[in-house]
C-alpha atoms as a PDB file:
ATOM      1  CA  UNK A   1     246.020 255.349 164.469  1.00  0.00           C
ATOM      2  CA  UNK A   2     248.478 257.721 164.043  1.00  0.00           C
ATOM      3  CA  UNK A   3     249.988 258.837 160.496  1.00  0.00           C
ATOM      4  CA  UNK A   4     253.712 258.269 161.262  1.00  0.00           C
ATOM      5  CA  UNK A   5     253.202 254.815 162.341  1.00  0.00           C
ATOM      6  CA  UNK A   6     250.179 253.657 159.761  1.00  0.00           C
ATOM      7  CA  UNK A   7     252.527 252.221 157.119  1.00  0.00           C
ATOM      8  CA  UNK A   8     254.083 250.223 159.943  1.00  0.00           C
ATOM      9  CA  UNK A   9     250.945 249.128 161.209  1.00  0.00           C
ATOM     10  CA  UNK A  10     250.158 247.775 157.624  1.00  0.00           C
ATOM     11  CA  UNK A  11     253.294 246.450 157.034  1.00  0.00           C
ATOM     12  CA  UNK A  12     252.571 244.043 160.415  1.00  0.00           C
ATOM     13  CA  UNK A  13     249.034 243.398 159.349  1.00  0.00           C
ATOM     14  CA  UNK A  14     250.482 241.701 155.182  1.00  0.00           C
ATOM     15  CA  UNK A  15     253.244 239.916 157.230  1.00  0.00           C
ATOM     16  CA  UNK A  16     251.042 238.263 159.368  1.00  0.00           C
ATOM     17  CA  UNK A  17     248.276 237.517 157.185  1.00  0.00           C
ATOM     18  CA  UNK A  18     250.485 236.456 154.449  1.00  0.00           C
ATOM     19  CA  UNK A  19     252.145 233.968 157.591  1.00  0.00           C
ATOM     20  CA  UNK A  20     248.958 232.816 158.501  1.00  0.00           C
ATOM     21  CA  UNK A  21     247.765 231.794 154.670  1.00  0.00           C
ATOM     22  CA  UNK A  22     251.363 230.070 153.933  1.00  0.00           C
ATOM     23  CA  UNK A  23     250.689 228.279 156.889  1.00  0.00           C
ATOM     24  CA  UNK A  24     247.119 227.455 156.129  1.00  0.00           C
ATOM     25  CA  UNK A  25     247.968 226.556 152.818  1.00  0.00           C
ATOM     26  CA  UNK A  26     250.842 223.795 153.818  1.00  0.00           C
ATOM     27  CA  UNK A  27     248.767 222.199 156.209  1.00  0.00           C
ATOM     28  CA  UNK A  28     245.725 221.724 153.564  1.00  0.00           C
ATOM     29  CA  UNK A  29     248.502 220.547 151.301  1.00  0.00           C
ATOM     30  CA  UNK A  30     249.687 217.979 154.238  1.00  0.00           C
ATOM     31  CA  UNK A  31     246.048 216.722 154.933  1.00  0.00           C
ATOM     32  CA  UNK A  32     245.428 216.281 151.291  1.00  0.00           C
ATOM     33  CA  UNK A  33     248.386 214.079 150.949  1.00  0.00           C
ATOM     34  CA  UNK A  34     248.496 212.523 153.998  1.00  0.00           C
ATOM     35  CA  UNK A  35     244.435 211.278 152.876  1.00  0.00           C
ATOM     36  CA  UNK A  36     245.665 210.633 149.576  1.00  0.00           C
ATOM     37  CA  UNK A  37     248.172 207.903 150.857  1.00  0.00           C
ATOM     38  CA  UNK A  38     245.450 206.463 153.558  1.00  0.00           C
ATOM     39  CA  UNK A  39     243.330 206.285 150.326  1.00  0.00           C
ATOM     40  CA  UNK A  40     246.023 204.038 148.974  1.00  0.00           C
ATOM     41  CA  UNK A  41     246.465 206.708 145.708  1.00  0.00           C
ATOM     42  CA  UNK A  42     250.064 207.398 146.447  1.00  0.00           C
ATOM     43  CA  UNK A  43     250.806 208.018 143.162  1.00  0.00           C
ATOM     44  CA  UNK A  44     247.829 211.033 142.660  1.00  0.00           C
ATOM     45  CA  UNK A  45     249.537 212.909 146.131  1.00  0.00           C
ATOM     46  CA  UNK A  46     252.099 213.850 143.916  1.00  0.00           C
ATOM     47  CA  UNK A  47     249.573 215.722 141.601  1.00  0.00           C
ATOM     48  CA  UNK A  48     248.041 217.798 144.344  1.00  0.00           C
ATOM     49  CA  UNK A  49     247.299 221.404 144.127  1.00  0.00           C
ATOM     50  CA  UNK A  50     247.153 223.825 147.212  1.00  0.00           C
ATOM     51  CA  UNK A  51     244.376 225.896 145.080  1.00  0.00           C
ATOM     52  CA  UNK A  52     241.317 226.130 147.323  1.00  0.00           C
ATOM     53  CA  UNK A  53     238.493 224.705 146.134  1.00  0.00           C
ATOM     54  CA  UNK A  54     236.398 227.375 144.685  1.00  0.00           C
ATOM     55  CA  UNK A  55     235.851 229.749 141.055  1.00  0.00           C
ATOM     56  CA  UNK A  56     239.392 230.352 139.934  1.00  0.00           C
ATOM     57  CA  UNK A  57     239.295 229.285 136.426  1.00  0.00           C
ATOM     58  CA  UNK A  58     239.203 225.876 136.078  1.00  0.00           C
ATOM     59  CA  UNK A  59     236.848 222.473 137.691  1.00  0.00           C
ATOM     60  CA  UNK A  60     239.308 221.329 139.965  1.00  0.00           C
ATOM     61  CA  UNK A  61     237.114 219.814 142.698  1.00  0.00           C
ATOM     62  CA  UNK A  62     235.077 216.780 140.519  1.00  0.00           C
ATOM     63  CA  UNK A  63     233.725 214.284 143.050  1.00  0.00           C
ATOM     64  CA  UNK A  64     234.499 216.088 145.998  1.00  0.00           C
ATOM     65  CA  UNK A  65     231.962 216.575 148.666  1.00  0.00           C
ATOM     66  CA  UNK A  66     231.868 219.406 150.882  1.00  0.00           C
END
């Protein structure tokens, strides 16, 4: 890769992979809330959190198989 164009090339690389998590992110977010109202817990899909399951902090995955 060639120096003039490397900050470019980076510059492509975060816009896409930012694009691709957004998108990743809204359709977990749609699943989760779409099987929250087949569940018949319409009023918990408003407490949903796109945070992927996983160590950030807090237990946010009780009961939840993988």
């Amino acid at each position: 890769m060639q120096n003039r164009n490397r900050t470019q090339w980076l510059a492509i690389g975060d816009f896409l992979a930012r694009q691709n998590l957004r998108q990743v992110l809204q359709e977990r977010a749609r699943s989760a809330a779409a099987q929250a109202l087949a569940c018949g817990s319409g009023a918990q899909g408003a407490q949903l959190s796109t945070l992927p399951v996983g160590n950030h902090g807090e237990i946010v995955a009780k009961g939840v198989s993988a």
